[in-house]
PDB file of N, CA and C in Angstrom:
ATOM      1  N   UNK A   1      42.514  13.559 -64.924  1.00  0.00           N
ATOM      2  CA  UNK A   1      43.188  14.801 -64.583  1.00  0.00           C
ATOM      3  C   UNK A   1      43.325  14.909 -63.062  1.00  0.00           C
ATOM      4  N   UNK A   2      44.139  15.464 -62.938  1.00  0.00           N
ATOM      5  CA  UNK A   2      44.990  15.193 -61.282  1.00  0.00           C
ATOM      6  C   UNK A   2      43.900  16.901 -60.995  1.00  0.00           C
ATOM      7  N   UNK A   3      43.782  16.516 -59.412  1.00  0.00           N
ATOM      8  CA  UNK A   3      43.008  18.119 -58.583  1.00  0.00           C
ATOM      9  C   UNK A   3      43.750  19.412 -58.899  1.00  0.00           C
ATOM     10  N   UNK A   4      44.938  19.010 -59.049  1.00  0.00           N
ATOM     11  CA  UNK A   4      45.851  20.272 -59.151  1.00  0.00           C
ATOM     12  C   UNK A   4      46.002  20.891 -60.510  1.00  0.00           C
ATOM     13  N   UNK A   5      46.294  19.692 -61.355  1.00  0.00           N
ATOM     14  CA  UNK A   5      45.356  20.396 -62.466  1.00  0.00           C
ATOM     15  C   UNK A   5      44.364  20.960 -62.699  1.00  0.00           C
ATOM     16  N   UNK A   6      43.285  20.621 -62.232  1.00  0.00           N
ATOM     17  CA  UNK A   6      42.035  21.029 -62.642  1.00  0.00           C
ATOM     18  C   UNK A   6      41.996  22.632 -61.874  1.00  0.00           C
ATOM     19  N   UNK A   7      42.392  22.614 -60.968  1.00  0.00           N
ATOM     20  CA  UNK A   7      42.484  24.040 -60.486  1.00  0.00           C
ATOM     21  C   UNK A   7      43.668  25.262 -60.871  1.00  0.00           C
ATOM     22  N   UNK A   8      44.754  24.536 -61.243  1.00  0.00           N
ATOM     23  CA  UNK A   8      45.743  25.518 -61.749  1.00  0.00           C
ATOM     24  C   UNK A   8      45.010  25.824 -63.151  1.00  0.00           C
ATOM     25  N   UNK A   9      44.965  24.945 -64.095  1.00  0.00           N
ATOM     26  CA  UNK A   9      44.946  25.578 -65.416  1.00  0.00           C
ATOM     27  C   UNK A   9      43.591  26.849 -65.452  1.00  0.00           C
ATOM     28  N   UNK A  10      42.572  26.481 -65.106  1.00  0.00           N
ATOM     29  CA  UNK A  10      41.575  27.744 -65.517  1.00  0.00           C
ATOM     30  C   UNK A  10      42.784  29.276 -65.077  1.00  0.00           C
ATOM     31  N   UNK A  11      43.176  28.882 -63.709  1.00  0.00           N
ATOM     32  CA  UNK A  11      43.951  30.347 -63.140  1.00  0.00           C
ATOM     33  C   UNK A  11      45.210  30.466 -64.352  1.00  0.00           C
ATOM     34  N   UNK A  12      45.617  29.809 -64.706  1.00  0.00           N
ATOM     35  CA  UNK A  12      46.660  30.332 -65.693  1.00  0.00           C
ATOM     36  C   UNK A  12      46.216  30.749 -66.833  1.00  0.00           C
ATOM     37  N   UNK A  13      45.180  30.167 -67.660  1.00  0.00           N
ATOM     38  CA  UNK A  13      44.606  30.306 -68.631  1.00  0.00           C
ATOM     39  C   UNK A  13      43.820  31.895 -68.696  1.00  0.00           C
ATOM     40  N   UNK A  14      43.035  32.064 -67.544  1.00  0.00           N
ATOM     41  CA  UNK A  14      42.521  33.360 -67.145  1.00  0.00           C
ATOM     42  C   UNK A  14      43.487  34.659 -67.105  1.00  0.00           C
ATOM     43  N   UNK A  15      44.831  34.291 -66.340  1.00  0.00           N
ATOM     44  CA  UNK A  15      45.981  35.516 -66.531  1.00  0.00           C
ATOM     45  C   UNK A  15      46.723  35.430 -67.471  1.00  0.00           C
ATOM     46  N   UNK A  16      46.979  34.329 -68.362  1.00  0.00           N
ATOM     47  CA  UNK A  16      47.694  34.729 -69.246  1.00  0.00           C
ATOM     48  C   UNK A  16      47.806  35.117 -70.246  1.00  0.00           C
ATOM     49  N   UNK A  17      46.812  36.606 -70.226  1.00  0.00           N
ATOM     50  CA  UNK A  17      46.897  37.215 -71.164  1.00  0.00           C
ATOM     51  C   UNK A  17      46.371  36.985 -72.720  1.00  0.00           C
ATOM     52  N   UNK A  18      46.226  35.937 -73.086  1.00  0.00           N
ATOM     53  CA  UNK A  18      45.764  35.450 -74.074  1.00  0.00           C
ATOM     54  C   UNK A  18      46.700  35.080 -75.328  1.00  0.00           C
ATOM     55  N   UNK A  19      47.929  35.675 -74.965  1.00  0.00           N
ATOM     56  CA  UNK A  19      48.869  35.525 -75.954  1.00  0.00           C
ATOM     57  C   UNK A  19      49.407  33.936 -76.523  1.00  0.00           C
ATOM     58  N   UNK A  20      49.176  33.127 -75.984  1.00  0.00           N
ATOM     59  CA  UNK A  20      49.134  31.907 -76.530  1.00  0.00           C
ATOM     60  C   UNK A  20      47.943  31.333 -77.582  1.00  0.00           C
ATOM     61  N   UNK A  21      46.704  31.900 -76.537  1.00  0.00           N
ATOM     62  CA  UNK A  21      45.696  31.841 -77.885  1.00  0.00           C
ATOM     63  C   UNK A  21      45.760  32.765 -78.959  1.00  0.00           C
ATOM     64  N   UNK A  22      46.533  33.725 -78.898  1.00  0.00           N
ATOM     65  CA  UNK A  22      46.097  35.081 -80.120  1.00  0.00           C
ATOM     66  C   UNK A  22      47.521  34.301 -81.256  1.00  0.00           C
ATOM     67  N   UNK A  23      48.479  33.574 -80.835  1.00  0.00           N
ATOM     68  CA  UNK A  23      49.344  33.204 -81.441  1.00  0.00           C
ATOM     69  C   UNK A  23      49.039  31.639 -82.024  1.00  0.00           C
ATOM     70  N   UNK A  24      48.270  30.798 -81.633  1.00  0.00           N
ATOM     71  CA  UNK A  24      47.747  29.458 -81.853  1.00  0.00           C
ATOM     72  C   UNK A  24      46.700  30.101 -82.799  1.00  0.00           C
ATOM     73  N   UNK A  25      45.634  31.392 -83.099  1.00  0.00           N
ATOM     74  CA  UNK A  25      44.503  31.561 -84.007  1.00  0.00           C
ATOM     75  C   UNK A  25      45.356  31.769 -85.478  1.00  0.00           C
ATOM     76  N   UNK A  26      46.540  32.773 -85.052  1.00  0.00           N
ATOM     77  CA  UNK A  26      47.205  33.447 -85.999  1.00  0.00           C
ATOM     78  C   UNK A  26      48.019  32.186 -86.955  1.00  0.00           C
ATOM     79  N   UNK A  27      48.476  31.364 -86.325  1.00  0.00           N
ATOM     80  CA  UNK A  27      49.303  30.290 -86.766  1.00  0.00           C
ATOM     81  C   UNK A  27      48.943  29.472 -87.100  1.00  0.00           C
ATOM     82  N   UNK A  28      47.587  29.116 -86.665  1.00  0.00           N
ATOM     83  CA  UNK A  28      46.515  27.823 -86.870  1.00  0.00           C
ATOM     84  C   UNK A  28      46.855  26.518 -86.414  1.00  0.00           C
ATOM     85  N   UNK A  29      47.979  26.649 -84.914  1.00  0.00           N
ATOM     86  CA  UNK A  29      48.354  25.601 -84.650  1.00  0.00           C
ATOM     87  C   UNK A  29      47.615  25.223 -83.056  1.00  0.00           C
ATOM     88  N   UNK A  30      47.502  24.250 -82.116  1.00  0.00           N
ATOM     89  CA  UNK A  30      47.302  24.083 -80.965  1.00  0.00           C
ATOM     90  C   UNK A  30      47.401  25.053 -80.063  1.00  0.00           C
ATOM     91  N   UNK A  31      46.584  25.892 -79.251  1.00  0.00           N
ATOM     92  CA  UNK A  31      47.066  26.596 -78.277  1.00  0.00           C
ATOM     93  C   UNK A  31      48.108  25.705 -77.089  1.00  0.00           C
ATOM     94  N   UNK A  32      48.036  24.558 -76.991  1.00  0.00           N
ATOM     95  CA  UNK A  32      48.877  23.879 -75.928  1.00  0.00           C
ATOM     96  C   UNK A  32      50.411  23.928 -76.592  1.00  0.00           C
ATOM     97  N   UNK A  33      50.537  23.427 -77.620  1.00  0.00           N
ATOM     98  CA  UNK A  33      51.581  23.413 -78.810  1.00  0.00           C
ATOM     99  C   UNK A  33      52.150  24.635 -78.553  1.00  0.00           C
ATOM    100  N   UNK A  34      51.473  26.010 -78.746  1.00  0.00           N
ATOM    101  CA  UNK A  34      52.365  26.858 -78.456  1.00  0.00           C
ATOM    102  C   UNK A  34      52.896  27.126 -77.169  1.00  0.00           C
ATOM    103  N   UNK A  35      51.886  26.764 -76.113  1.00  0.00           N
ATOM    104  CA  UNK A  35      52.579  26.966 -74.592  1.00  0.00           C
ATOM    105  C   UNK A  35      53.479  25.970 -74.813  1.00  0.00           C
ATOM    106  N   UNK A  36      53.736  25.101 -74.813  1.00  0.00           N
ATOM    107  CA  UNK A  36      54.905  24.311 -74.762  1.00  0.00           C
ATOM    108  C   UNK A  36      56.592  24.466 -75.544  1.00  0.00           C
ATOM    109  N   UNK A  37      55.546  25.265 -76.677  1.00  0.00           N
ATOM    110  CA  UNK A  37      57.033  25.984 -77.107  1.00  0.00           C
ATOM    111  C   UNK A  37      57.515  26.997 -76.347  1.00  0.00           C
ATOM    112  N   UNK A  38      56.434  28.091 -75.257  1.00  0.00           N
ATOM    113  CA  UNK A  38      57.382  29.284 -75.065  1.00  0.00           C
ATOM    114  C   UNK A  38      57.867  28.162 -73.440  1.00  0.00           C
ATOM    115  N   UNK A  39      57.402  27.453 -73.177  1.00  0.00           N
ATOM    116  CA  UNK A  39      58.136  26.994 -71.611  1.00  0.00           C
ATOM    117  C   UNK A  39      59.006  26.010 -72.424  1.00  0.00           C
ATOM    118  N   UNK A  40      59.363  25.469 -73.596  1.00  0.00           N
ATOM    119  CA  UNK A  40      60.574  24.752 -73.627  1.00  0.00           C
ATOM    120  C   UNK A  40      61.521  25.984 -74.238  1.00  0.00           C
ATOM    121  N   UNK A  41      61.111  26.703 -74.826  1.00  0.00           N
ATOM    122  CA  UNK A  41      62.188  27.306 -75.902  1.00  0.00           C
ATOM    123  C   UNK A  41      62.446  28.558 -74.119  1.00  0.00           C
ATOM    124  N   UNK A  42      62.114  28.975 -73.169  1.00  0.00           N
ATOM    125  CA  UNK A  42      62.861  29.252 -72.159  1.00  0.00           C
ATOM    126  C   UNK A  42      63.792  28.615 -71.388  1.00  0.00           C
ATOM    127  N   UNK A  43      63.275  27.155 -71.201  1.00  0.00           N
ATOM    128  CA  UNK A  43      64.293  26.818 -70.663  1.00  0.00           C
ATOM    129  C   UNK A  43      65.855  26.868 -71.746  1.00  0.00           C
ATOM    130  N   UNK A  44      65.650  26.239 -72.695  1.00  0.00           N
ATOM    131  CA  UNK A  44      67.013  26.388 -73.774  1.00  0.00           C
ATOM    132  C   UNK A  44      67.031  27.528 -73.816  1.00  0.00           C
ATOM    133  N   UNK A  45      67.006  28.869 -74.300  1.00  0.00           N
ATOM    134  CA  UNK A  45      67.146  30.328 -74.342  1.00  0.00           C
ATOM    135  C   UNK A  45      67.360  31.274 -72.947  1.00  0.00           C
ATOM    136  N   UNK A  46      67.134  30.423 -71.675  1.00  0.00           N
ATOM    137  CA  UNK A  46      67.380  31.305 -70.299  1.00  0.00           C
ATOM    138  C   UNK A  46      66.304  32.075 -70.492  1.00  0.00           C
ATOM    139  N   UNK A  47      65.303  32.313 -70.562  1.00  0.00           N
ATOM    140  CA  UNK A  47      64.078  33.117 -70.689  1.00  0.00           C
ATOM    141  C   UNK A  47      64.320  34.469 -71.566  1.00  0.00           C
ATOM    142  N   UNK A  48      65.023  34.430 -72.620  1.00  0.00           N
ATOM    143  CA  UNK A  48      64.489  35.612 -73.413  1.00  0.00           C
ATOM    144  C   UNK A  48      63.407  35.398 -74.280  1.00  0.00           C
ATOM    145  N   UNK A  49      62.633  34.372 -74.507  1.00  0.00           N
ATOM    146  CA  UNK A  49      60.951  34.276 -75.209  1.00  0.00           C
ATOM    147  C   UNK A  49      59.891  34.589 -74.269  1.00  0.00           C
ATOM    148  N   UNK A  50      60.664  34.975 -72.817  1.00  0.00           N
ATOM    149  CA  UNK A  50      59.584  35.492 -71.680  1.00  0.00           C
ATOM    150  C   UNK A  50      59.590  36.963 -72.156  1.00  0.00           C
ATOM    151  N   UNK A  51      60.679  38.063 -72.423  1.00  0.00           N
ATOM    152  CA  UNK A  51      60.825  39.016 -73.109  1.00  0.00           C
ATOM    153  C   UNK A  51      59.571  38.970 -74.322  1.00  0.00           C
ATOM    154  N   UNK A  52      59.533  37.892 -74.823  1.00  0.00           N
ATOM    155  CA  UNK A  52      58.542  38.126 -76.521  1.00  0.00           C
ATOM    156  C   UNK A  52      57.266  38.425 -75.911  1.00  0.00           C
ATOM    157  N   UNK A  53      56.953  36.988 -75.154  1.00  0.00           N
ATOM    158  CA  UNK A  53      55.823  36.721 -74.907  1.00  0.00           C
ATOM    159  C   UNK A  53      55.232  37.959 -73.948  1.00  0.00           C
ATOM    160  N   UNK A  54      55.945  38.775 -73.003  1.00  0.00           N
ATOM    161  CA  UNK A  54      55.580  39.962 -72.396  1.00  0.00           C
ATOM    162  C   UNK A  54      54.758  41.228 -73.656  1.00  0.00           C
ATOM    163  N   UNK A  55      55.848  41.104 -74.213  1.00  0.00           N
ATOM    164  CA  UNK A  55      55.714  42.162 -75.400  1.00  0.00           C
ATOM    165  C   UNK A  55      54.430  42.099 -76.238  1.00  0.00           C
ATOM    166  N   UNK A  56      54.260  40.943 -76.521  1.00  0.00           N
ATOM    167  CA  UNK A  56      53.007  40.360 -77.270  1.00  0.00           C
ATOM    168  C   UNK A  56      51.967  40.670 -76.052  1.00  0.00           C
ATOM    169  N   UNK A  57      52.290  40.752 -74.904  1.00  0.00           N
ATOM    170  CA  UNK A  57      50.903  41.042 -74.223  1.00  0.00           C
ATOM    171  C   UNK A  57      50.818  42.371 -74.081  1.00  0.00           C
ATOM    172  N   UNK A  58      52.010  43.009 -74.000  1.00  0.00           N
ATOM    173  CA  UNK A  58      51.601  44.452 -74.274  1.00  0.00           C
ATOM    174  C   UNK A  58      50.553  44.964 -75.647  1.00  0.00           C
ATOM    175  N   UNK A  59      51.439  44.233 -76.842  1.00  0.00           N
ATOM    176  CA  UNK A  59      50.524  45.161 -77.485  1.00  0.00           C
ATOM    177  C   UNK A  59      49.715  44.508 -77.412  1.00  0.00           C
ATOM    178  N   UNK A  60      48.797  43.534 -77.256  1.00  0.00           N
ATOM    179  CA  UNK A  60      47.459  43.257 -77.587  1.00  0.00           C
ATOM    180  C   UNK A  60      46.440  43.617 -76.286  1.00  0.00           C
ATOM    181  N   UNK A  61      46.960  43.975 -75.179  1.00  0.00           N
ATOM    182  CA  UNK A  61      46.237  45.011 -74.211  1.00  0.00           C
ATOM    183  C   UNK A  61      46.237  46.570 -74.834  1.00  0.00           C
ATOM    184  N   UNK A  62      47.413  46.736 -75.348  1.00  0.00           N
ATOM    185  CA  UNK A  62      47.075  47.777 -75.864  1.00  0.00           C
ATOM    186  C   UNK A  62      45.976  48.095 -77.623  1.00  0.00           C
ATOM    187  N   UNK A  63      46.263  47.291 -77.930  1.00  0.00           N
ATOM    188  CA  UNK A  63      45.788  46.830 -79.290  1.00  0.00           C
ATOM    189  C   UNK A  63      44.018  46.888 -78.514  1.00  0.00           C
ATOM    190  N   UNK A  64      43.289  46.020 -77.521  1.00  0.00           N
ATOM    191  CA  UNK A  64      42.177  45.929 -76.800  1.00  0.00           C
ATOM    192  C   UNK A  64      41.627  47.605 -76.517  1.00  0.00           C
ATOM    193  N   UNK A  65      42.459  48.387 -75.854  1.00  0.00           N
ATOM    194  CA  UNK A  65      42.395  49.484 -75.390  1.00  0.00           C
ATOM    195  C   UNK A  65      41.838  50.718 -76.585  1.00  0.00           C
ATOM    196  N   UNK A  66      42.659  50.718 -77.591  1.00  0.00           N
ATOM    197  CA  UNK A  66      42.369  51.276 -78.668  1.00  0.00           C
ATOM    198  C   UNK A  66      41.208  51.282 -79.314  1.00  0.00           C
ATOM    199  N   UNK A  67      41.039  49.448 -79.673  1.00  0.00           N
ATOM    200  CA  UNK A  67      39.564  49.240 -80.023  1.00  0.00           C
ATOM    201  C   UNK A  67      38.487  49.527 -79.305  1.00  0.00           C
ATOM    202  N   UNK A  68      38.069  49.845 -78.031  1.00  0.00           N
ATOM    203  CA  UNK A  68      37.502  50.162 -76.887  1.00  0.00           C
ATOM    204  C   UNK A  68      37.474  52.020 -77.471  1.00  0.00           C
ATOM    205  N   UNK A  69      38.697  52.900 -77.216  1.00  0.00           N
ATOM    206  CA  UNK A  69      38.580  53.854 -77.673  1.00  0.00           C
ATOM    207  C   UNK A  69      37.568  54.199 -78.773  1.00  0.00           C
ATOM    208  N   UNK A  70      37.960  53.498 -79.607  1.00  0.00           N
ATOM    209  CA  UNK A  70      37.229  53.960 -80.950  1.00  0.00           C
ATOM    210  C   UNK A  70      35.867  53.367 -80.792  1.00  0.00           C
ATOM    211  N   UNK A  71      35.756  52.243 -79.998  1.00  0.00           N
ATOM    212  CA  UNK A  71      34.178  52.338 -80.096  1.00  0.00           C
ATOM    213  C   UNK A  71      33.557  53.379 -79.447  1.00  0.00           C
ATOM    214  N   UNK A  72      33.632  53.767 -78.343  1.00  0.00           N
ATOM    215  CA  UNK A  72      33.339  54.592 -77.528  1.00  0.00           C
ATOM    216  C   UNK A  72      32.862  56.158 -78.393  1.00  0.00           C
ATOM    217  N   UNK A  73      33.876  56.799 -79.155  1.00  0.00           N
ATOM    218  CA  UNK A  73      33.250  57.736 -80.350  1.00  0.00           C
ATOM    219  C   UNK A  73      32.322  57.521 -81.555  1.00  0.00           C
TER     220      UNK A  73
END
């Protein structure tokens, strides 16, 4: 593994939200497998799966938030 690897991926992995892993548990496929689908299926689509993939991080921050709520009572 090249230096630049080793230092980019934790930082991407850390911000991104998790939506690649919450979609690789759900699907039961590779978490890499799916990153590779949303950075190829952008380039062919002009980035409207950046649109999905936003969305999917909304709700599951929000989805986080909720569960937090309710523990809290």
């Amino acid at each position: 593994m090249s230096v630049i690897e080793n230092n980019v991926k934790p930082i991407v992995e850390k911000y991104s939200f998790g939506v690649c892993n919450y979609l690789a548990e759900k699907w039961g496929l590779n978490e890499s497998r799916v990153r590779m689908y949303f950075v190829y299926s952008s380039f062919v689509a002009f980035g409207s799966p950046v649109i999905f993939y936003l969305a999917v991080a909304f709700w599951l921050n929000i989805k986080k938030y909720i569960r937090k709520g309710r523990a809290l009572f």
